[in-house]
Protein backbone atom coordinates (compact mmCIF):
# COMPACT_ATOMS: atom_id res chain seq x y z
CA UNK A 1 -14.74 -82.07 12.33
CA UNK A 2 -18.43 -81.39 13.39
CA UNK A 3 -19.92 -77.81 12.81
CA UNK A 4 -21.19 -76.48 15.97
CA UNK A 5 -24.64 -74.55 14.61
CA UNK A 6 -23.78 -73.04 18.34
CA UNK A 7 -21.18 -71.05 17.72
CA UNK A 8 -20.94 -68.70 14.58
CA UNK A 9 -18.76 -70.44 11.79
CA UNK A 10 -16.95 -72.74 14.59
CA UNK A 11 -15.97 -76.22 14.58
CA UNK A 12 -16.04 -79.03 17.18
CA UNK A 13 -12.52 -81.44 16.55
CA UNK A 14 -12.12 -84.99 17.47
CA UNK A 15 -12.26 -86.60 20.57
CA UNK A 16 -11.25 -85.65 24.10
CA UNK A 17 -11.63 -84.94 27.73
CA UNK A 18 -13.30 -81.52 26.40
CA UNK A 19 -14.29 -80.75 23.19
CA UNK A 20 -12.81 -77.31 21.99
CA UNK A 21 -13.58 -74.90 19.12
CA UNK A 22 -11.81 -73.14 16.47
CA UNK A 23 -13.09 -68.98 15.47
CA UNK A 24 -11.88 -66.62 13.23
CA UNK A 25 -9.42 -64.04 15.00
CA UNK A 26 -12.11 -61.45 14.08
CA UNK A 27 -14.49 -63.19 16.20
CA UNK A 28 -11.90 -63.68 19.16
CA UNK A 29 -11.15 -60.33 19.02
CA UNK A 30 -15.09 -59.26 19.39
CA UNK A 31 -15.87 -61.34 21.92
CA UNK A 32 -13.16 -60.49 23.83
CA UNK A 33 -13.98 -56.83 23.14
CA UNK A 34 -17.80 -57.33 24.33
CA UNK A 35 -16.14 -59.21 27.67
CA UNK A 36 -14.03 -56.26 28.33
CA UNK A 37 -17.24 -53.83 27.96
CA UNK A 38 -19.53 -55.93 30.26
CA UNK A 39 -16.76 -56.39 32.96
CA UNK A 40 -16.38 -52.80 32.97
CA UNK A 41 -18.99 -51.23 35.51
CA UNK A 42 -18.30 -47.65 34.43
CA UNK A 43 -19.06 -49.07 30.95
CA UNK A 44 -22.42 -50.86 31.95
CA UNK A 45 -23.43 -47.58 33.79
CA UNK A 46 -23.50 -45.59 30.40
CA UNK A 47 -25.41 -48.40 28.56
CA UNK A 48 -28.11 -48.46 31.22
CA UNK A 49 -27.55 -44.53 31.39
CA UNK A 50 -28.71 -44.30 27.58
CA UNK A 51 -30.98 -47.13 26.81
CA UNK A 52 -33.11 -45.31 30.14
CA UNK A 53 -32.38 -41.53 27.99
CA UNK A 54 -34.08 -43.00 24.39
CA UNK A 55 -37.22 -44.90 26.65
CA UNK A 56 -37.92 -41.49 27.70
CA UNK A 57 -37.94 -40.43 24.69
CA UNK A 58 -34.44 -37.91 24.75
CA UNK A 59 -32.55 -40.34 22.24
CA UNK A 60 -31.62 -39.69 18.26
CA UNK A 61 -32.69 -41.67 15.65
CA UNK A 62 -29.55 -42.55 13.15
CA UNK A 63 -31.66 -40.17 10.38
CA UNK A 64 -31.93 -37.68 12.68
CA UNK A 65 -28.20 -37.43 13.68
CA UNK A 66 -26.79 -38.00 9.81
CA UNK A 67 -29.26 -35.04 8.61
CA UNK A 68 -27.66 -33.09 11.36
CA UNK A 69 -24.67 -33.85 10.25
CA UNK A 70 -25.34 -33.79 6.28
CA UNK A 71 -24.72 -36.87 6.08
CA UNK A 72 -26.73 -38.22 2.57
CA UNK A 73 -25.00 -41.50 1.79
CA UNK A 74 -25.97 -44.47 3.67
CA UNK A 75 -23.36 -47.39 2.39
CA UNK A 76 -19.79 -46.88 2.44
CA UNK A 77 -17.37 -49.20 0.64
CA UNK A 78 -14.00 -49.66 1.93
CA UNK A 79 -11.53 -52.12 0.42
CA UNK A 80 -8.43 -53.37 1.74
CA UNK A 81 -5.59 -54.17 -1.08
């Protein structure tokens, strides 16, 4: 097995008509997730919608919206057992 610097943790195996890869289901899952957003045109619409809103300026910064909120602690730790 080869790493593929390419592709984020995969692996290139062996040889064959096509090489193939092997990711975590975590990263399946995302990019499937991300390919679902961008194929979505009512999806894209918002994006564009609010990266155009913070360029002009009408946007909240992440302080601004936790101090709103009273939000003080920046690092939560959650553990799965």
């Amino acid at each position: 097995m080869l790493l593929d610097d390419k592709m984020n943790g995969g692996f290139v195996h062996g040889k064959h008509e096509s090489a193939w890869i092997t990711i975590s289901v975590d990263e399946y899952e995302s990019m499937k997730a991300t390919i679902e957003t961008l194929s979505s045109p009512d999806a894209m619409k918002k994006i564009m919608q609010g990266e155009k809103e913070l360029a002009e300026g009408m946007g909240k910064t992440l302080e601004q919206i936790k101090k709103e909120l009273g939000i003080y602690c920046s690092v939560i730790l959650i553990t799965e057992q």
